[in-house]
Protein backbone atom coordinates (compact mmCIF):
# COMPACT_ATOMS: atom_id res chain seq x y z
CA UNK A 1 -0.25 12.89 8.93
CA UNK A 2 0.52 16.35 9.01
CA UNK A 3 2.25 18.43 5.55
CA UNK A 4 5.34 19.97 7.50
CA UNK A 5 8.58 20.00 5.92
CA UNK A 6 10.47 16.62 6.49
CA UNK A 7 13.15 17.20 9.63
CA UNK A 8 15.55 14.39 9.13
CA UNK A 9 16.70 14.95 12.47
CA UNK A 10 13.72 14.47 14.20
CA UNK A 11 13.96 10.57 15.40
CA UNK A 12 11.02 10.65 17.75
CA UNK A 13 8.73 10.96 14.52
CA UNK A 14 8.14 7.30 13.58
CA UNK A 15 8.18 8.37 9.95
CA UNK A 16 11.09 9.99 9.72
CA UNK A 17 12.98 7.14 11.83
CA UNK A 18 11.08 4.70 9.07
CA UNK A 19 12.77 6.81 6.05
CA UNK A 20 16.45 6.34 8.15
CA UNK A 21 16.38 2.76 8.83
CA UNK A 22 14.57 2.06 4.62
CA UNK A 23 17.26 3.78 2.66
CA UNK A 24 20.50 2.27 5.09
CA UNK A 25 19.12 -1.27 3.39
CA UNK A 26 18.59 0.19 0.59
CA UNK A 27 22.47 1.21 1.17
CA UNK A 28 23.51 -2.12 1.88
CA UNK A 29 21.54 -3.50 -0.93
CA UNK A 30 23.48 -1.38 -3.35
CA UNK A 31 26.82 -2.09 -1.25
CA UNK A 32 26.53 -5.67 -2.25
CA UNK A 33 25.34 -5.42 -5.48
CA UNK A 34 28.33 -3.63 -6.65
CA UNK A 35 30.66 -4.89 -4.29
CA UNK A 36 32.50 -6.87 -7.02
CA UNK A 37 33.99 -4.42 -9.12
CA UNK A 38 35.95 -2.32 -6.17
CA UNK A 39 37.67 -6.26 -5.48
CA UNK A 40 37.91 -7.22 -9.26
CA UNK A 41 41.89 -6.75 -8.99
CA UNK A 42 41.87 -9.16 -5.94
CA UNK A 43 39.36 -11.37 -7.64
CA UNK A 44 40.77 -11.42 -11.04
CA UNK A 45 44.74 -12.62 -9.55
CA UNK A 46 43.21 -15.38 -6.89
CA UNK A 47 41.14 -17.27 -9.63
CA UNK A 48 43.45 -16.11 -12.78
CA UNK A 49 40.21 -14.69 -14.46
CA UNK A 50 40.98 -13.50 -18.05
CA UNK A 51 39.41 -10.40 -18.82
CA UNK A 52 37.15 -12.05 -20.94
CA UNK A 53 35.41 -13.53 -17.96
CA UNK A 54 35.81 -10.17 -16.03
CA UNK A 55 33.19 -9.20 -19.35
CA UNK A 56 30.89 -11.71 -18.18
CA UNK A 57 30.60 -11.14 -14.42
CA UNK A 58 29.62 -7.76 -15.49
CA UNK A 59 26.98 -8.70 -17.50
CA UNK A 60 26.13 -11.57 -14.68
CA UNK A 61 25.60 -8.75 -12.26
CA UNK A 62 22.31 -7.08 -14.25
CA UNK A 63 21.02 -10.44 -15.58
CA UNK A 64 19.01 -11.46 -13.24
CA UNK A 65 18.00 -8.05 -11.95
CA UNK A 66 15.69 -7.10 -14.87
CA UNK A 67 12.82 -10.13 -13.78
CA UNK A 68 13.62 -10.13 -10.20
CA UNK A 69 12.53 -6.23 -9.84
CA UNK A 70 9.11 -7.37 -11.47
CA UNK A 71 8.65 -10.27 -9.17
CA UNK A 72 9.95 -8.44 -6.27
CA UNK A 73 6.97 -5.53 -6.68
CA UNK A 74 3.97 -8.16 -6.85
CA UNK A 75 5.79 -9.99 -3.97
CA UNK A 76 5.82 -6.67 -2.10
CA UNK A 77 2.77 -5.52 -2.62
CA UNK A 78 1.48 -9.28 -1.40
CA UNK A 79 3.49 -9.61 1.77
CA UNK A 80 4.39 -6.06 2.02
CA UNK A 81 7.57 -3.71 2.74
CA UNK A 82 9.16 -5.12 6.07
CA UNK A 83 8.96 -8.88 5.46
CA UNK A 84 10.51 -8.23 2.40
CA UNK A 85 13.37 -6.30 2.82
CA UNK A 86 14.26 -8.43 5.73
CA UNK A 87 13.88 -11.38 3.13
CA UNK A 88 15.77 -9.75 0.70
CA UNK A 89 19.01 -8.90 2.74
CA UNK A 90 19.18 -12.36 4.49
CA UNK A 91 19.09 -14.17 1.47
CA UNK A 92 21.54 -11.85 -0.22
CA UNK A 93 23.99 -11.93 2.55
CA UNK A 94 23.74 -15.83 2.28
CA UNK A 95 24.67 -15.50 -1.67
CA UNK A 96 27.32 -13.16 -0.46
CA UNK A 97 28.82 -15.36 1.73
CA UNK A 98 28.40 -18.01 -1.02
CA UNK A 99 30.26 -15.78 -3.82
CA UNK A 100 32.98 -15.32 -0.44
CA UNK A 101 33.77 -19.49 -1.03
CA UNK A 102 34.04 -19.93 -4.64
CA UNK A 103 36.94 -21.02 -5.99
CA UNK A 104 36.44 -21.24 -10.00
CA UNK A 105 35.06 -19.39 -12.60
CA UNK A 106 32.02 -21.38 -12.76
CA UNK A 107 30.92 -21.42 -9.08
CA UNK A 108 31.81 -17.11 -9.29
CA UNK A 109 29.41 -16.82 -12.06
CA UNK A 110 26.54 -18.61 -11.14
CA UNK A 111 26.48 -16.62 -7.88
CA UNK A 112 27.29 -13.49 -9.09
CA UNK A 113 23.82 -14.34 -11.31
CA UNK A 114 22.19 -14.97 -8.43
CA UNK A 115 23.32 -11.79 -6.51
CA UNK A 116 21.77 -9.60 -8.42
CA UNK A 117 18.67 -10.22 -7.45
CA UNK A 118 19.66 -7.92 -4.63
CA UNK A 119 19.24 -5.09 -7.25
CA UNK A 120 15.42 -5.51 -6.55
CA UNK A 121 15.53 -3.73 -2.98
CA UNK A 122 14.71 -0.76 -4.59
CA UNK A 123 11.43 -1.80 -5.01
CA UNK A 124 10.55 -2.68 -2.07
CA UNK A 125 11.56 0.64 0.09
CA UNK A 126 9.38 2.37 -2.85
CA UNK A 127 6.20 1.07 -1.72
CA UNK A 128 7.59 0.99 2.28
CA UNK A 129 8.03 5.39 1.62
CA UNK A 130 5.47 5.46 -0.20
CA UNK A 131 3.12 4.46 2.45
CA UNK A 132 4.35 6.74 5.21
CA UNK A 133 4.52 10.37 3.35
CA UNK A 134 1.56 12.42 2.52
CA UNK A 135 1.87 12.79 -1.50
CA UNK A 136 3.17 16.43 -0.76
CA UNK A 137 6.03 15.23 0.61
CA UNK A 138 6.75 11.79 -0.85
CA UNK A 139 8.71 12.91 -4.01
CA UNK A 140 11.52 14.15 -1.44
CA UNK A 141 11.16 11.59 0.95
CA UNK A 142 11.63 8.55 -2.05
CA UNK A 143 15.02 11.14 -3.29
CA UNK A 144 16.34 10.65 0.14
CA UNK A 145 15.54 6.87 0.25
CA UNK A 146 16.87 6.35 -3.62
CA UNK A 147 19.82 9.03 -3.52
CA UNK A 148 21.03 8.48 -0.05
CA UNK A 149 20.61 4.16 -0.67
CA UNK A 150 21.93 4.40 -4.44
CA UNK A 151 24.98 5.51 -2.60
CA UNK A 152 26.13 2.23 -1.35
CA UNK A 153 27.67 0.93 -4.80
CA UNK A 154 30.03 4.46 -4.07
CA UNK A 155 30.59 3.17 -0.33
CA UNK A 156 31.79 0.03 -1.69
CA UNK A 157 34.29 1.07 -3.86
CA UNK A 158 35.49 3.32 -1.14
CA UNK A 159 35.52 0.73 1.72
CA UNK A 160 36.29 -2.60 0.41
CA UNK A 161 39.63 -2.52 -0.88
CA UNK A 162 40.88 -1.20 2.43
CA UNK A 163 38.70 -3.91 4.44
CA UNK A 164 40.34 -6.19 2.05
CA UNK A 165 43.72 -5.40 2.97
CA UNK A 166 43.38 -4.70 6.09
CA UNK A 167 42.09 -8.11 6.90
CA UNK A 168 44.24 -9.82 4.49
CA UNK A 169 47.08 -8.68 6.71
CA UNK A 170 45.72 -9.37 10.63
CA UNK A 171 43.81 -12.51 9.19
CA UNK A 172 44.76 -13.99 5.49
CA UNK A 173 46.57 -12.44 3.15
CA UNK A 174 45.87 -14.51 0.46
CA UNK A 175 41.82 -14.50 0.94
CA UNK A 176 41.53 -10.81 2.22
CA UNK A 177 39.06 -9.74 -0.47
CA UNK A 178 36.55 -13.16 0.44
CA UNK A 179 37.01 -12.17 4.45
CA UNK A 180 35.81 -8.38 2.95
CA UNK A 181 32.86 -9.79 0.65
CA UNK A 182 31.84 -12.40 3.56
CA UNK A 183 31.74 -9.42 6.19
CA UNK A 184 29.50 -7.31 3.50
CA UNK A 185 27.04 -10.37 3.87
CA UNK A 186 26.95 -10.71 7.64
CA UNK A 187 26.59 -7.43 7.70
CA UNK A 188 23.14 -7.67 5.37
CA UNK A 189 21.74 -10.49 7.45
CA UNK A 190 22.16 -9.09 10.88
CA UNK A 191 20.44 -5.90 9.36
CA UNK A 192 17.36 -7.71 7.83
CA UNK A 193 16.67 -8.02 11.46
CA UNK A 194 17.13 -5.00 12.83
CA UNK A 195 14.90 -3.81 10.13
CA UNK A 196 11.79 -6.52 10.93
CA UNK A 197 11.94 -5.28 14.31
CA UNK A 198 12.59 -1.61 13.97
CA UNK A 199 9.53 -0.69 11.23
CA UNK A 200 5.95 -1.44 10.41
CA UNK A 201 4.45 -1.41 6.70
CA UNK A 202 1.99 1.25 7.29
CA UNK A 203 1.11 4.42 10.53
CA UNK A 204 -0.42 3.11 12.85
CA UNK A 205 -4.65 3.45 11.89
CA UNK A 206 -3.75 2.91 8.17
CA UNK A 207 -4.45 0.32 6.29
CA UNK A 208 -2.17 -1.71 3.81
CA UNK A 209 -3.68 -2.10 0.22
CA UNK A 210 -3.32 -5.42 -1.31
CA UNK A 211 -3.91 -5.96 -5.24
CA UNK A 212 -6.69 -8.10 -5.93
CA UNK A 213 -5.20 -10.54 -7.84
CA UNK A 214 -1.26 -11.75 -8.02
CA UNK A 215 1.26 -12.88 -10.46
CA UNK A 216 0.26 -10.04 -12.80
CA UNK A 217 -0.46 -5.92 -13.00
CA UNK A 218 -4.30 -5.36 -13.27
CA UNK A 219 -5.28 -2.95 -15.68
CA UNK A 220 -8.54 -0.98 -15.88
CA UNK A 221 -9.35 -0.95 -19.90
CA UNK A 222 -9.11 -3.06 -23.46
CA UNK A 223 -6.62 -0.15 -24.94
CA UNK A 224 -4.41 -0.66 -21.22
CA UNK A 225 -4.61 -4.10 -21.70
CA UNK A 226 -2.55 -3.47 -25.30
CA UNK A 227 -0.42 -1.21 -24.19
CA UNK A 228 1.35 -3.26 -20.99
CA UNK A 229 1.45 -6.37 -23.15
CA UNK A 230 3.58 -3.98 -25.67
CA UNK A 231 5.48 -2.46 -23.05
CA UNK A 232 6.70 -6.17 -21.34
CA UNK A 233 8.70 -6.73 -24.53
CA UNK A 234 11.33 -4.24 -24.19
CA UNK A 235 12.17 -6.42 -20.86
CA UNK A 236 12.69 -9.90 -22.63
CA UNK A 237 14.33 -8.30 -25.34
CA UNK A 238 17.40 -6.84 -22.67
CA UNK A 239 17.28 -10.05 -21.59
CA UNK A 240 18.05 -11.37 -25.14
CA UNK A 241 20.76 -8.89 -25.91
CA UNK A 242 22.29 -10.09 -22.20
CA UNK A 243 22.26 -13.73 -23.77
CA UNK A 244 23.32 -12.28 -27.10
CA UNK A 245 26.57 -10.74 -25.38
CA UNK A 246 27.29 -14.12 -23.66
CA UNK A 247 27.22 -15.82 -27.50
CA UNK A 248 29.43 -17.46 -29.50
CA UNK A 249 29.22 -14.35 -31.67
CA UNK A 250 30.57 -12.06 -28.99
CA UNK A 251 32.29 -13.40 -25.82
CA UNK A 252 31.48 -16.89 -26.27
CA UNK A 253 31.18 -17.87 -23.22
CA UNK A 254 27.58 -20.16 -24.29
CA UNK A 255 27.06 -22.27 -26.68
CA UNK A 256 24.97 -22.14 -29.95
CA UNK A 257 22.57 -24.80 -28.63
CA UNK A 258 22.13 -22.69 -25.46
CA UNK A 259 21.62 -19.60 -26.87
CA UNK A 260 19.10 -20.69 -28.81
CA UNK A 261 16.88 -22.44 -25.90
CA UNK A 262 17.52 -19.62 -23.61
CA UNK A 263 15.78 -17.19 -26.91
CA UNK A 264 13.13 -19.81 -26.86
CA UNK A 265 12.91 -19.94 -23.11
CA UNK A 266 12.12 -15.99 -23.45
CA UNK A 267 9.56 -16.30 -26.19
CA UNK A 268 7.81 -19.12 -24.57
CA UNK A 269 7.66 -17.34 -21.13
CA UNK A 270 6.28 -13.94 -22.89
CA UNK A 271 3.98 -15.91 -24.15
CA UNK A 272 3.09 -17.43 -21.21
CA UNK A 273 3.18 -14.34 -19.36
CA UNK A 274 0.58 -12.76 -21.61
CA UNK A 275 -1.88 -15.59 -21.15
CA UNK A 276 -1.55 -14.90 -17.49
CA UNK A 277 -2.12 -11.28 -18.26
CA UNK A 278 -5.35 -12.50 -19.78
CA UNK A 279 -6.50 -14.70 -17.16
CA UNK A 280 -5.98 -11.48 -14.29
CA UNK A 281 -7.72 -9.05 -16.36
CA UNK A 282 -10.12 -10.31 -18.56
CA UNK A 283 -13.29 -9.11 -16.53
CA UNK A 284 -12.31 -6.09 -18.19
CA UNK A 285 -13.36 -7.46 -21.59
CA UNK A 286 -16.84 -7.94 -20.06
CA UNK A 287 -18.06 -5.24 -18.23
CA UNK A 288 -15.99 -1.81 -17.47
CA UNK A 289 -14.48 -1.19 -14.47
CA UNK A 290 -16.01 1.84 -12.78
CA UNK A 291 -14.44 5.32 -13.32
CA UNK A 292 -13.67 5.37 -9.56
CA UNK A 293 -11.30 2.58 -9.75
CA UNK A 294 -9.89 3.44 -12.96
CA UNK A 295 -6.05 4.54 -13.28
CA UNK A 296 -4.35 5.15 -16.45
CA UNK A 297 -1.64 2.80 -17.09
CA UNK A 298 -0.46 5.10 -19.75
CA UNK A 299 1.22 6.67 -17.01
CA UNK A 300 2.77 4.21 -16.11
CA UNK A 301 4.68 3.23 -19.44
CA UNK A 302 5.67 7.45 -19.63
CA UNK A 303 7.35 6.61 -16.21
CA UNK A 304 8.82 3.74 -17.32
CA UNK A 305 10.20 5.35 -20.81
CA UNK A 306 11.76 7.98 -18.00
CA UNK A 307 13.74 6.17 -15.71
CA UNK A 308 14.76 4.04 -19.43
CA UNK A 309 16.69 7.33 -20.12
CA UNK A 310 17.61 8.45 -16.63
CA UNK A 311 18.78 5.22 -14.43
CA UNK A 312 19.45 3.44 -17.72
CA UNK A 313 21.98 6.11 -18.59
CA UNK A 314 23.63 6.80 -15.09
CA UNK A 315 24.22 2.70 -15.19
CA UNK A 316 25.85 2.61 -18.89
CA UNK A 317 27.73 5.98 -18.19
CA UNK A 318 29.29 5.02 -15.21
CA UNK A 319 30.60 2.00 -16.68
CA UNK A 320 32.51 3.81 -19.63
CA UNK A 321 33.10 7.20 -18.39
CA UNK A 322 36.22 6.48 -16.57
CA UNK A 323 37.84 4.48 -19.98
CA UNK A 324 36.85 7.67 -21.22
CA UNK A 325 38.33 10.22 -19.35
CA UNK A 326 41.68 8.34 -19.42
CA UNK A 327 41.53 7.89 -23.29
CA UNK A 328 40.19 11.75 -23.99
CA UNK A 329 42.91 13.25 -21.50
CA UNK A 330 45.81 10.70 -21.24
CA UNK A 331 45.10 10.35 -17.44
CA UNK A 332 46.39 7.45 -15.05
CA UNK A 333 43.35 5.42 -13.95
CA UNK A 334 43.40 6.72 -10.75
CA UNK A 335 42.76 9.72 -11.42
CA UNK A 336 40.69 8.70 -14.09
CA UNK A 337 38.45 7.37 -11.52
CA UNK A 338 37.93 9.79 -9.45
CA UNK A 339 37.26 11.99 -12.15
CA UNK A 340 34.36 10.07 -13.55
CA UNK A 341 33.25 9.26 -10.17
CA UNK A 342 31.81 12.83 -10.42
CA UNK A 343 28.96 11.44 -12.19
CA UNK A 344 27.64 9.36 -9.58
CA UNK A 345 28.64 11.61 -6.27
CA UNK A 346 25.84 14.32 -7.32
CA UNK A 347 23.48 11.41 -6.19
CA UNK A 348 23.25 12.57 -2.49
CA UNK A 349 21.43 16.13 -3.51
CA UNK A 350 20.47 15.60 -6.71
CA UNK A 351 17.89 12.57 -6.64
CA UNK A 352 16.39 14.17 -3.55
CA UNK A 353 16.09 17.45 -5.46
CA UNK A 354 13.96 16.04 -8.24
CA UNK A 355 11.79 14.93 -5.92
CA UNK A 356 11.62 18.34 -3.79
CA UNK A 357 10.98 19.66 -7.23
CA UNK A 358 8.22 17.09 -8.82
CA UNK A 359 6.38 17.93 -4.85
CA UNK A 360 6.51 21.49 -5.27
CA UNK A 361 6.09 22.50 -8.88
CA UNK A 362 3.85 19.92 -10.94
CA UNK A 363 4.72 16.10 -11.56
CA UNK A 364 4.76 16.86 -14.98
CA UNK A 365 6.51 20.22 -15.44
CA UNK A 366 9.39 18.40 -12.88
CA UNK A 367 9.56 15.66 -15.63
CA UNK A 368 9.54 17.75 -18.99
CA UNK A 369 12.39 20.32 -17.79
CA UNK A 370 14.49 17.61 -16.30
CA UNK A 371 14.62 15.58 -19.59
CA UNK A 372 15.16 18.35 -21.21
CA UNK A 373 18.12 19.55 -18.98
CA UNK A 374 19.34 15.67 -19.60
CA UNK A 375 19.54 16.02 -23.39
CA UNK A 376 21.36 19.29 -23.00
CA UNK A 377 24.00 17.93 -20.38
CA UNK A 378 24.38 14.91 -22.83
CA UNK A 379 24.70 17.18 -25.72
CA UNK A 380 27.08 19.08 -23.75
CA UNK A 381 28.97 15.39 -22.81
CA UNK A 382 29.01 14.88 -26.71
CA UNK A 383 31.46 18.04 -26.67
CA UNK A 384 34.32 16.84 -24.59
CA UNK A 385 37.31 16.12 -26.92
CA UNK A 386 41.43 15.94 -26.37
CA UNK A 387 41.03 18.99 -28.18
CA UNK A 388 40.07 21.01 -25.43
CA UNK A 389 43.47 20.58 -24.18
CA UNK A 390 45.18 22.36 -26.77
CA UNK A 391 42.34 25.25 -26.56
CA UNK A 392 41.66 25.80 -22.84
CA UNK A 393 45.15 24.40 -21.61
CA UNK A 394 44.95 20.62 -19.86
CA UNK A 395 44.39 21.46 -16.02
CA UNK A 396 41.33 23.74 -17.38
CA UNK A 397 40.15 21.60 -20.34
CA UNK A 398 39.55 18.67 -17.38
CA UNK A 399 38.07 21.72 -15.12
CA UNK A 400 35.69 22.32 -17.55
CA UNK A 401 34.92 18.90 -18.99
CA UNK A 402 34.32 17.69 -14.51
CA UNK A 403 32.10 20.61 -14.58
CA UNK A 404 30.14 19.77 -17.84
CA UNK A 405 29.30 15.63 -16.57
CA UNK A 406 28.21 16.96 -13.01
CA UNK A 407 25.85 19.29 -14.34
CA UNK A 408 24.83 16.11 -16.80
CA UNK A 409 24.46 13.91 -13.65
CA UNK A 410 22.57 16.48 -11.32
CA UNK A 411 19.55 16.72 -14.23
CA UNK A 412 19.97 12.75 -15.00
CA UNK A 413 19.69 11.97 -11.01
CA UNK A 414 17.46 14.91 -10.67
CA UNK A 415 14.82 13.18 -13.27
CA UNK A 416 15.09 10.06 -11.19
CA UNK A 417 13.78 11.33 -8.20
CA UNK A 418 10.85 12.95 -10.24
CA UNK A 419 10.05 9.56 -11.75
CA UNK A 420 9.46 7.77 -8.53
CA UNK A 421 7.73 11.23 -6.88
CA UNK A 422 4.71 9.88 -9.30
CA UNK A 423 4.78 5.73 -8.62
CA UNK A 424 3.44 5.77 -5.17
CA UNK A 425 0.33 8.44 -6.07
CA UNK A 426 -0.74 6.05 -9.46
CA UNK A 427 -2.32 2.98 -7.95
CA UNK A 428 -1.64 2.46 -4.32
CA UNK A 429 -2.25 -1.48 -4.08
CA UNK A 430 -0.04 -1.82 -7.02
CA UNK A 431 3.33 0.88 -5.95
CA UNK A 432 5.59 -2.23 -5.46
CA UNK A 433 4.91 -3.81 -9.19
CA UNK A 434 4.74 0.01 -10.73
CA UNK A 435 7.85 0.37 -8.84
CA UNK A 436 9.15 -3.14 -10.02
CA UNK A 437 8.35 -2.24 -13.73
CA UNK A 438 10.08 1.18 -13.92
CA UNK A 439 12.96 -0.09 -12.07
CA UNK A 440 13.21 -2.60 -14.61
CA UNK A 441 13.30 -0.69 -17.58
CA UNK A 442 16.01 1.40 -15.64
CA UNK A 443 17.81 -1.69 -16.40
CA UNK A 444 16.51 -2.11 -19.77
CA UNK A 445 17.83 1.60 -20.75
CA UNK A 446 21.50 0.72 -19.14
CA UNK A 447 21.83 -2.92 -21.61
CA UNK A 448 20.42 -0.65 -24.76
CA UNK A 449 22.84 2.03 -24.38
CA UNK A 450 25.91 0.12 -23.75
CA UNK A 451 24.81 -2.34 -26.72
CA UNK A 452 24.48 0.61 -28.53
CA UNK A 453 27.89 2.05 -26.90
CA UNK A 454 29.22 -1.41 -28.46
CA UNK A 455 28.88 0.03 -32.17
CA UNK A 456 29.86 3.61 -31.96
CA UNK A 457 32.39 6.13 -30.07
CA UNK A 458 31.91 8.42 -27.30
CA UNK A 459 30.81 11.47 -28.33
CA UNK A 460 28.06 9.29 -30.86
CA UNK A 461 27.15 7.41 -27.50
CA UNK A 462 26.36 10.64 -25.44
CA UNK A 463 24.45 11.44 -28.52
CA UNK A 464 22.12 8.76 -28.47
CA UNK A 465 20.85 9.17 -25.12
CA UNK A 466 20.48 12.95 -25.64
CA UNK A 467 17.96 11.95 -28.06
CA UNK A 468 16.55 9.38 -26.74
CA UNK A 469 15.61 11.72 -23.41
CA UNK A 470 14.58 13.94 -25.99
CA UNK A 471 12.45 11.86 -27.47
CA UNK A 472 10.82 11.19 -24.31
CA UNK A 473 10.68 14.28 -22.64
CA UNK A 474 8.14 14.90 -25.86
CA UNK A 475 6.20 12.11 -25.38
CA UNK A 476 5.56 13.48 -21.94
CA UNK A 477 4.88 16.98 -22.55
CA UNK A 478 2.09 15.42 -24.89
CA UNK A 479 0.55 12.50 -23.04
CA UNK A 480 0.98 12.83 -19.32
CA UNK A 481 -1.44 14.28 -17.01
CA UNK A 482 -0.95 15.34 -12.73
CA UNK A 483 -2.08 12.99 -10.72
CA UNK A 484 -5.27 15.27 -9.43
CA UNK A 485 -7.28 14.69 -6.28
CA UNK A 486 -7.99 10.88 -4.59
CA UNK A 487 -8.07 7.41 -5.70
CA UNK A 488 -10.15 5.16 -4.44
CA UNK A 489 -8.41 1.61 -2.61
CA UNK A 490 -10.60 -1.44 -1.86
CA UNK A 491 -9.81 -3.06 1.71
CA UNK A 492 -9.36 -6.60 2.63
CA UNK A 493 -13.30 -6.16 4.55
CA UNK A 494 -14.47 -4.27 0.87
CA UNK A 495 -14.78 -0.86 2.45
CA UNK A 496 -13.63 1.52 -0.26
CA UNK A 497 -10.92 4.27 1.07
CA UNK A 498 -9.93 7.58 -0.69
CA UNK A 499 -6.10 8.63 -1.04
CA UNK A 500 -4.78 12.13 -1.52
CA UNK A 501 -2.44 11.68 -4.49
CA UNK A 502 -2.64 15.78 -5.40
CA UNK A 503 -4.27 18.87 -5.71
């Protein structure tokens, strides 16, 4: 493949016509995952939900999300990119379709738990990108696929209401919002076709790296052996605060009895997980594995730790900032709305920026000055107060405070785009469960900040995550290294294969 600049407009190149068709599912992933919250008004008066139970579809939404991104990347790297995405969208527009019909609380949230297993199509177009761009080019071309896709939960909130009433009045105006949801999920499983016919995993003449061994990552020393065992438990415990929430001791919505099994249920499976670990990797223990097949998974965990304090803060900002907008400046909700929707519309440039960045001027510089920027634009965040008003005047005060979160969001999208420049040029065979594992503890970021957003105010909140990225941004300055030169890939015939991952 040649290292010209990416023309998005050139469709004859079967690349670039790859990249279009991987980030519109990404799109329509994203478009159903969030296509709840734009129709929570409709939902909330047709099933007489209290808000209580709003509380818990929320959480619903990102349960399930957290394991199914891990399973997802081993899946993907197993089967590979085009089966499943097509997979993935034709059983989410089924559980669409499903969440279309229910007609009590209970039915809602068990599928809402199970739709958000649609969350893990990010994974999936990772390792699909990641195998048609030369590494000089693939931090752009996964900010197109993750910006442009991310984009969908934005398209939903601007298209479904209308869809909603709109149909409600040619077709049922009681059940508009399920004929709007149901047409979201036709509208997934058509596409999983058109996808499985219009792309291939890999250019034609290259071949598609499997891992050796599934249903864990392999690792290539005792010491990286340690650390991913240490670094899985940050993902069962967000899945214990998400049962925690659910409590008797917060919305109460399970039992005593049941929390406690489902805590047990974690611990067991951890347990059981690590024993699997074990059983994939312990060749390790015996003999080393040779410098040529080596990879650090230290890298790995930085990445994760990254997108923790990037994705996981976009997710838990976006949820609060438009509370707090109204609350800081006395706004209507509307306009509340649109206000904080500043945060998220940066997305289209700013994710594909990072990764124009990370290409061009050092994985790890790109990394370092982006968390930085993020703890400065959070700092910044911590700054907006009602006070302004009285100081700058109100229409100037909001100017200024708009102006302050979407230079917060460009360096938080920004440092997105630089994580996943990196996944694809780590371990090739392994992208999709890399990709799986930092999009998880995107996830895992997003339930520790609004936990932590559960105990403190605002401007404490912003705080938080300032240091956090801070605290990060450190650890990578100290520990992580360029990915330099080629790394060897074992095909299914044995021959060994060297990939360009940098210079």
């Amino acid at each position: 493949m040649s290292e010209e600049r990416i023309n998005l407009f050139d469709l004859k190149s079967e690349r670039i016509r790859t990249l279009h068709f991987t980030w519109f599912a990404f799109f329509i992933s994203f478009y159903i995952w969030f296509n709840a919250a734009p129709l929570m008004s409709f939902i909330k008066e047709a099933l007489n939900l209290t808000p209580q139970q709003v509380k818990v579809l929320m959480i619903l939404n990102v349960a399930l999300t957290i394991p199914s991104r891990i399973a997802v990347g081993m899946l993907v790297d197993k089967f590979g990119p085009r089966i499943m995405y097509s997979l993935l969208l034709s059983i989410s527009g089924v559980l669409c379709i499903g969440f279309a019909m229910t007609n009590t609380f209970e039915q809602m949230a068990m599928m809402r738990f199970l739709l958000a297993f649609v969350g893990s199509g990010f994974v999936i177009g990772i390792r699909m990108i990641g195998e048609w761009f030369p590494h000089k080019q693939v931090g752009l071309a996964e900010g197109i696929y993750g910006g442009w896709g991310n984009f969908g939960s934005a398209g939903a909130a601007l298209t479904l209401p209308t869809i909603a009433v709109i149909l409600g009045e040619y077709v049922d105006p009681a059940n508009g919002w399920r004929y709007a949801l149901g047409v979201s999920g036709i509208v997934a499983m058509v596409y999983s076709v058109i996808y499985y016919i219009a792309v291939r995993d890999t250019p034609k003449g290259s071949t598609y790296f499997k891992p050796n061994k599934t249903g864990a990552m392999e690792v290539t020393s005792p010491g990286d052996f340690v650390l991913y065992l240490l670094m899985n438990i940050p993902l069962y415990l967000a899945l214990a605060i998400l049962t925690w929430k659910l409590s008797p001791e917060n919305l109460g919505m399970i039992n005593e009895t049941a929390t406690n099994v489902i805590y047990g249920i974690l611990v067991a499976v951890y347990f059981f997980q690590t024993y699997h670990v074990y059983q994939i990797n312990k060749g390790i223990f015996k003999e080393p594995v040779p410098e040529i097949h080596r990879y650090h998974f230290k890298q790995v965990a930085l990445l994760n730790w990254a997108y923790f304090c990037t994705f996981g803060s976009e997710l838990a900002v976006v949820s609060m900032l438009p509370l707090f907008f109204l609350k800081t400046f006395g706004m209507s909700p509307v306009m509340a709305g649109l206000v904080a929707s500043s945060f998220a519309f940066v997305n289209l440039i700013a994710r594909p920026a990072g990764g124009f960045f990370s290409d061009n001027f050092g994985r790890r510089n790109a990394l370092i000055i982006l968390l930085g920027g993020l703890a400065v634009g959070y700092f910044l965040m911590h700054l907006i107060d009602s006070s302004w008003v009285d100081k700058f005047g109100y229409t100037f005060a909001v100017i200024i405070a708009v102006a302050v979160t979407m230079s917060c969001s460009l360096f938080v999208m920004a440092g997105e785009g630089a994580v996943f420049s990196v996944v694809p040029l780590i371990k090739r065979r392994m992208t999709g469960q890399i990709a799986g594992m930092t999009g998880a503890y995107g996830n895992v970021g997003a339930v520790f900040f609004l936990t932590a957003f559960s105990f403190m105010d605002a401007s404490h909140f912003f705080l938080v995550i300032g240091a956090s990225a801070l605290i990060v941004m450190v650890i990578v300055a100290i520990f992580m290294e360029d990915p330099k030169g080629q790394i060897a890939e074992i095909a299914e015939d044995g021959t060994v294969h060297m990939i360009d991952v940098g210079d």
